[in-house]
N, C-alpha and C. Protein backbone atom coordinates (compact mmCIF):
# COMPACT_ATOMS: atom_id res chain seq x y z
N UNK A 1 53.98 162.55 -21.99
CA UNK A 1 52.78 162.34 -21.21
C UNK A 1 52.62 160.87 -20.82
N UNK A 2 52.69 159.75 -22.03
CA UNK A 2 52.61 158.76 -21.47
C UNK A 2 53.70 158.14 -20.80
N UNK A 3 55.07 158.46 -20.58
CA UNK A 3 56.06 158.49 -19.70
C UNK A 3 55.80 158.83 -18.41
N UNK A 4 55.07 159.99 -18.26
CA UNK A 4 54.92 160.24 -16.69
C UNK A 4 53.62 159.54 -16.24
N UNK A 5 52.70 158.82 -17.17
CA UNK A 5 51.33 158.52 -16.59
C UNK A 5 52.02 157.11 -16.33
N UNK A 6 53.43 156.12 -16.94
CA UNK A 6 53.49 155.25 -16.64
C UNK A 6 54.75 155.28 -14.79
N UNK A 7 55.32 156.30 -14.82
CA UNK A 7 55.85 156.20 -13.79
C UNK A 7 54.81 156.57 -12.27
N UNK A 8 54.14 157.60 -13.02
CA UNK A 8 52.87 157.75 -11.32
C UNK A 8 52.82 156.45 -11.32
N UNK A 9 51.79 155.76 -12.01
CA UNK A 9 51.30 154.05 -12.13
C UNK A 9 52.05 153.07 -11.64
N UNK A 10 53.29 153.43 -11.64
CA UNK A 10 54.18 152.92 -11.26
C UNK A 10 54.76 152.76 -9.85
N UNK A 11 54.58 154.03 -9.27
CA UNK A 11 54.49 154.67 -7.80
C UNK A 11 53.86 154.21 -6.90
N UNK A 12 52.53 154.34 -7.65
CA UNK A 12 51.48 153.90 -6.96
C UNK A 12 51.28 152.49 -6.57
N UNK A 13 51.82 151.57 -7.19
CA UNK A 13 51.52 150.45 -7.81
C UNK A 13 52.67 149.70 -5.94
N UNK A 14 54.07 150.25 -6.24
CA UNK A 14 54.94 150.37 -5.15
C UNK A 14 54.35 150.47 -3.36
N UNK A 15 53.86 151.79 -4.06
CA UNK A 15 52.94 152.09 -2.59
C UNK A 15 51.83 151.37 -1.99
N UNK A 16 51.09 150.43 -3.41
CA UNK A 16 50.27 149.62 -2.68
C UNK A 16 50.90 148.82 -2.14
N UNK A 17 51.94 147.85 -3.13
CA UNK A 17 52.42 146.92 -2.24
C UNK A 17 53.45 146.99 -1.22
N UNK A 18 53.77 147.92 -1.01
CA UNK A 18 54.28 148.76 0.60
C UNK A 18 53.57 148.44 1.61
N UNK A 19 52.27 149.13 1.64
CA UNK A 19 50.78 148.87 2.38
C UNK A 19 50.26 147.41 2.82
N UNK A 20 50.24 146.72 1.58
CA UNK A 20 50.23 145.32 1.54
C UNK A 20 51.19 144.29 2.58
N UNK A 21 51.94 144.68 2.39
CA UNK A 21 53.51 144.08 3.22
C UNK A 21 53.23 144.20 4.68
N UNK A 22 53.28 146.07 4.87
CA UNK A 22 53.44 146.18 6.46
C UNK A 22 51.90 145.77 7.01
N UNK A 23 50.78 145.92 6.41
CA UNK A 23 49.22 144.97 6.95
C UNK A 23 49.88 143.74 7.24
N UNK A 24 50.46 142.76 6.49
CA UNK A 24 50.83 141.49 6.59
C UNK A 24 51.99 141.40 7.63
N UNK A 25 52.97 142.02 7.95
CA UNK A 25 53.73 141.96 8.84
C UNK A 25 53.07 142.52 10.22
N UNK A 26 52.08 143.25 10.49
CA UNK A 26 51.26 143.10 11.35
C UNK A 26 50.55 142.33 12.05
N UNK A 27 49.32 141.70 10.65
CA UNK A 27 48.78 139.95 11.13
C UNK A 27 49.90 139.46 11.84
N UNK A 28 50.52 138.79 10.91
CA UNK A 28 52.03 137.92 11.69
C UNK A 28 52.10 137.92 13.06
N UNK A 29 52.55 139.48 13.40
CA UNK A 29 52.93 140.02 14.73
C UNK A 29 51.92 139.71 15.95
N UNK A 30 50.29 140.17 15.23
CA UNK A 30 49.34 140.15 16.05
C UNK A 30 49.24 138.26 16.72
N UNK A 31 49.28 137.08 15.56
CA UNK A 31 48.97 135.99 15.60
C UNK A 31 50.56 135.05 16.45
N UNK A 32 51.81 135.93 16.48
CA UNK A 32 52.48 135.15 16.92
C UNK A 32 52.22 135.57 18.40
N UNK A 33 51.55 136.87 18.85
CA UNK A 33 51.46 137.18 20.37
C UNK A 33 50.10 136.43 20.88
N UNK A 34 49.44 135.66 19.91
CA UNK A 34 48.65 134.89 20.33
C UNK A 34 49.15 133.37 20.84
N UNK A 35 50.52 133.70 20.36
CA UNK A 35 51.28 131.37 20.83
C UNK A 35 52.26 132.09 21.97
N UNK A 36 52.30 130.99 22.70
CA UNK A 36 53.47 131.06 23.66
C UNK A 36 54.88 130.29 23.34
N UNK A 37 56.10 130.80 23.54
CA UNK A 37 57.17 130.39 22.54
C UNK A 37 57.79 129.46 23.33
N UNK A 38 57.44 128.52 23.84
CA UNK A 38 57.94 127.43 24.91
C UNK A 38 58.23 126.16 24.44
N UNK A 39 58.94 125.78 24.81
CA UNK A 39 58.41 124.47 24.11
C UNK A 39 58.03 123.01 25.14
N UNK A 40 57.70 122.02 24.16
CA UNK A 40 57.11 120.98 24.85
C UNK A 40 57.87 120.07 25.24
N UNK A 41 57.95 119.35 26.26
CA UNK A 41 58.87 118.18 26.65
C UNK A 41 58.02 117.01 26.23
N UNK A 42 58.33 116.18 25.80
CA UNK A 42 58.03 114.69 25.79
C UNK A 42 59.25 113.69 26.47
N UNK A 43 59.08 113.42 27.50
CA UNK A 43 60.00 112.04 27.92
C UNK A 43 59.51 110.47 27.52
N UNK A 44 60.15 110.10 26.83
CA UNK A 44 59.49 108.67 26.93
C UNK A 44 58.32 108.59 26.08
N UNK A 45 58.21 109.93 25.18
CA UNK A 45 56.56 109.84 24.92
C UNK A 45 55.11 110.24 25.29
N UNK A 46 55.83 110.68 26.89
CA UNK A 46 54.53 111.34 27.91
C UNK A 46 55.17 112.82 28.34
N UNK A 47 54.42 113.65 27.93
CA UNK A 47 54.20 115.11 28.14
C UNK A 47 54.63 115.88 29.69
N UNK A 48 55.79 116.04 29.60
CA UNK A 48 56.14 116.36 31.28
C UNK A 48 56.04 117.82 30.97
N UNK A 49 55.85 119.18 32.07
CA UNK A 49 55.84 120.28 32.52
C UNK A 49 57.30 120.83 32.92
N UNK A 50 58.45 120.06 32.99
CA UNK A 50 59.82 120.02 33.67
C UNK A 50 60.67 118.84 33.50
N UNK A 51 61.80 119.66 32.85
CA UNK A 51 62.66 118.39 33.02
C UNK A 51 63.65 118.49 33.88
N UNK A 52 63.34 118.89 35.69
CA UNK A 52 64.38 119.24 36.06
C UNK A 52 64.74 117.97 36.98
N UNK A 53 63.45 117.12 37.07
CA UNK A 53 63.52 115.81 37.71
C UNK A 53 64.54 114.54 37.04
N UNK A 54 65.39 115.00 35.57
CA UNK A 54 65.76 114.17 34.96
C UNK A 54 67.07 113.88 34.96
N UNK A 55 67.62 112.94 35.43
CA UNK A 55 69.14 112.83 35.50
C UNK A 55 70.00 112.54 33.98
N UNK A 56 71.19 113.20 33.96
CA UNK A 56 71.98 113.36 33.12
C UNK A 56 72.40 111.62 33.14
N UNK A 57 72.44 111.01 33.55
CA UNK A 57 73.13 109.65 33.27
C UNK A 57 72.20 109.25 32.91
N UNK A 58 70.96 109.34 33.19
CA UNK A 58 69.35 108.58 32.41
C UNK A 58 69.00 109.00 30.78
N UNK A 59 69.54 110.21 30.79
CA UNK A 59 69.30 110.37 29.20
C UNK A 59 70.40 109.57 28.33
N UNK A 60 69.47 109.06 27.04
CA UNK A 60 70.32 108.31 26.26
C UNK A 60 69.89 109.64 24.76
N UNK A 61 69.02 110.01 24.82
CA UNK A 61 69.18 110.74 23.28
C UNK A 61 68.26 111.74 23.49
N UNK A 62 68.54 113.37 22.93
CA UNK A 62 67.42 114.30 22.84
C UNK A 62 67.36 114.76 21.69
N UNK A 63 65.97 114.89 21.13
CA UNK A 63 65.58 115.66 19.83
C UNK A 63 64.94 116.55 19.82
N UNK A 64 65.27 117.45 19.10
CA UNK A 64 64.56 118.95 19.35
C UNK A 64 63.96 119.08 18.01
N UNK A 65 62.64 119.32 17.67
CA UNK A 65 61.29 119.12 16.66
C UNK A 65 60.92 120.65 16.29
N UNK A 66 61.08 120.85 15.06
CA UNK A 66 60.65 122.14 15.11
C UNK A 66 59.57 122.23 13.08
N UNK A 67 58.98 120.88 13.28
CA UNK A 67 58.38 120.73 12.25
C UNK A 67 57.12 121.26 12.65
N UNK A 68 56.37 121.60 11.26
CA UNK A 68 54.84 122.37 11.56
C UNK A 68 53.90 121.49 11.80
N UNK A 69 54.38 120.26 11.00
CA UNK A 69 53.31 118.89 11.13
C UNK A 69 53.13 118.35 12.23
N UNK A 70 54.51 118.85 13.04
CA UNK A 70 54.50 118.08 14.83
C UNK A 70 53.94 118.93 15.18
N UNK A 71 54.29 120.10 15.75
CA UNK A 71 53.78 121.17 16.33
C UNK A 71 53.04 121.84 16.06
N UNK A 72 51.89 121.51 15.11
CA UNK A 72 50.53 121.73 15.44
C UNK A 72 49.77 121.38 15.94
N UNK A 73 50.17 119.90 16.83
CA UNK A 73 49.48 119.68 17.42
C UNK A 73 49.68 120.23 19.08
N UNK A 74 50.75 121.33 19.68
CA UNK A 74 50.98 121.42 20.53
C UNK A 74 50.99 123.21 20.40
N UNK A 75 49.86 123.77 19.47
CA UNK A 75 49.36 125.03 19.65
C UNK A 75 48.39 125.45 20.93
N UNK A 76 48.90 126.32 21.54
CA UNK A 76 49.99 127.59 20.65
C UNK A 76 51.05 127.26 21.84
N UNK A 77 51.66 126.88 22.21
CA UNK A 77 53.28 126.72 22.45
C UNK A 77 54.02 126.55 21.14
N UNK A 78 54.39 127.29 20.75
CA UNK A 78 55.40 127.19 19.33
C UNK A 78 56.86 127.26 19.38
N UNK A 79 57.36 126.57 20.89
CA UNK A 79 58.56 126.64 20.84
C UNK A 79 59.09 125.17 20.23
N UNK A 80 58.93 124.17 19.65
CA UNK A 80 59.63 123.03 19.74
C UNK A 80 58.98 122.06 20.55
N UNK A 81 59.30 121.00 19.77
CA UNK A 81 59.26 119.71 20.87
C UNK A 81 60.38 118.97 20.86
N UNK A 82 60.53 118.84 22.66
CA UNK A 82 62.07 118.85 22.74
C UNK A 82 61.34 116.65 23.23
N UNK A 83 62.11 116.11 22.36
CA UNK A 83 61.70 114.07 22.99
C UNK A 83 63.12 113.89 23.40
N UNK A 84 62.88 113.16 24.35
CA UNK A 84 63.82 112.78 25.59
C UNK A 84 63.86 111.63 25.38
N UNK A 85 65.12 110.42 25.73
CA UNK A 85 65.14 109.19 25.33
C UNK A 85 65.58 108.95 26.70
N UNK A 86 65.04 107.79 27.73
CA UNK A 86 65.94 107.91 28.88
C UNK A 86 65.98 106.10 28.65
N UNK A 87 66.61 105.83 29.61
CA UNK A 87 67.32 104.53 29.68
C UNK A 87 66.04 103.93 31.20
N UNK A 88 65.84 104.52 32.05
CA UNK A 88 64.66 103.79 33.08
C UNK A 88 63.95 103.38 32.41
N UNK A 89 63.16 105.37 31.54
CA UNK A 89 61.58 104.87 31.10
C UNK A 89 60.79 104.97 32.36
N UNK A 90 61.59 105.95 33.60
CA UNK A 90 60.52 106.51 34.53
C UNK A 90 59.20 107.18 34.21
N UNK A 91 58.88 107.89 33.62
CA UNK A 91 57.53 108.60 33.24
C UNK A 91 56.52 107.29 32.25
N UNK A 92 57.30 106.81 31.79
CA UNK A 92 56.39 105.70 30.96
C UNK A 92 56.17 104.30 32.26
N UNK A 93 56.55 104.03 32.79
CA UNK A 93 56.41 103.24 33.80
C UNK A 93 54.65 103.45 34.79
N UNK A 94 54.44 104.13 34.99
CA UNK A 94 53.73 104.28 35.78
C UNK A 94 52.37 104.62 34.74
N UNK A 95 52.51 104.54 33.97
CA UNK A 95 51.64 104.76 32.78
C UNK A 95 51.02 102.96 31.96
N UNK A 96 52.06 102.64 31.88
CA UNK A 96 51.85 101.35 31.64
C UNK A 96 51.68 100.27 32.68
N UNK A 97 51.57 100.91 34.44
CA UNK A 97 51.17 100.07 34.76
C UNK A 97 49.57 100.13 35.09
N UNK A 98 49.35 101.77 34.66
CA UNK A 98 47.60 102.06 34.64
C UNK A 98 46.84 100.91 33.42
N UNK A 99 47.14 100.87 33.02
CA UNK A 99 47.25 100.32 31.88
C UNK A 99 47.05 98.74 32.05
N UNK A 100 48.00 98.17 32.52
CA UNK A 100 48.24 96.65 32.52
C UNK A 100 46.72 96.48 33.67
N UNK A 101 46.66 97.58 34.98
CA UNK A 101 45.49 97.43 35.80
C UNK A 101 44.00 97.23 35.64
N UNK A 102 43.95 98.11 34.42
CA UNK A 102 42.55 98.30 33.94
C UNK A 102 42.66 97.12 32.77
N UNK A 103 43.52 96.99 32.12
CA UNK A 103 43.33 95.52 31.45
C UNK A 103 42.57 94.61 32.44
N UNK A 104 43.79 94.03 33.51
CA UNK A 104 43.59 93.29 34.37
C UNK A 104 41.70 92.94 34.65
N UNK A 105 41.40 94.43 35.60
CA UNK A 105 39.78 94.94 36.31
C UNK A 105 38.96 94.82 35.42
N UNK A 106 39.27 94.43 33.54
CA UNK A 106 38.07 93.95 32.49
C UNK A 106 38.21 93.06 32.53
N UNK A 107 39.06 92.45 32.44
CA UNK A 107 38.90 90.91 32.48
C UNK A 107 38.49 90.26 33.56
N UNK A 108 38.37 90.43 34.36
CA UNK A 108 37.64 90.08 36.34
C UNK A 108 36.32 90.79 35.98
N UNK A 109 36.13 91.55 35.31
CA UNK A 109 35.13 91.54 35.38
C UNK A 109 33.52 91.38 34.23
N UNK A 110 35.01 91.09 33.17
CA UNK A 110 33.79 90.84 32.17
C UNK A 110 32.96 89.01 32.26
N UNK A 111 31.73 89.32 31.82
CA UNK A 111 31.04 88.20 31.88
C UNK A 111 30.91 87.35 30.96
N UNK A 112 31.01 86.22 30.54
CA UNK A 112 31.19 85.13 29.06
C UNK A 112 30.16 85.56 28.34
N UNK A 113 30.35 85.66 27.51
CA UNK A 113 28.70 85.28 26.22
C UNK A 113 28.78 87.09 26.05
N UNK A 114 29.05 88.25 26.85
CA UNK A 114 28.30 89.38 26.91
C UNK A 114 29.60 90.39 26.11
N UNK A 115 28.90 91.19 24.78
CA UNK A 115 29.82 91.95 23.95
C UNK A 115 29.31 93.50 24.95
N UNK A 116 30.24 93.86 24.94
CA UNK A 116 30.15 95.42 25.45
C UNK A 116 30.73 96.29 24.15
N UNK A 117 29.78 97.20 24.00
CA UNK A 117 30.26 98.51 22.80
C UNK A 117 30.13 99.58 23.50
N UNK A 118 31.00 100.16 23.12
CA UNK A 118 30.91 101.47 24.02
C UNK A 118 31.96 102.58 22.98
């Protein structure tokens, strides 16, 4: 008797965690059709849509990122982040010269003596 009350118990015990498993392989399923499996370009550091503008003699190094710590910040695309090393530094160029401009347009226009917080 207590032989067969330990194998039902036993059965059962199987069958829950059967149940358990395929619920959880479900979530999974449901939450990965929530990311898109793409991944991200970074050239230079700045976030391009395409790298089809990029010449093969301009690249000096590519890394392909497939850490959770990076790519959480680029949810839900969960394909990778692919960083591009180029030798111009076309996409960063035009970035740093927004940059050097609006430096420039504070200083022309800030006034002596006056702190701005913002």
């Amino acid at each position: 008797m207590k032989m067969l009350l330990t194998i039902v118990s036993t059965l059962l015990l199987c069958l829950k965690l059967s149940a358990q498993e395929a619920a959880s392989d479900i979530q999974l399923e449901a939450h990965e059709c929530d990311s898109i499996n793409m991944p991200v370009y970074l050239v230079d550091g700045v976030e391009v849509q395409n790298i089809d503008s990029l010449r093969k003699e301009d690249i000096v190094k590519v890394e392909i990122v497939k850490d959770p710590a990076i790519t959480k910040y680029f949810k839900p695309r969960l394909g990778g982040v692919v960083v591009i090393s180029t030798k111009s530094k076309q996409n960063l160029k035009s970035i740093l010269q927004q940059y050097e401009t609006q430096v420039k347009k504070s200083k022309d226009n800030r006034v002596p003596g006056q702190l701005l917080i913002r």
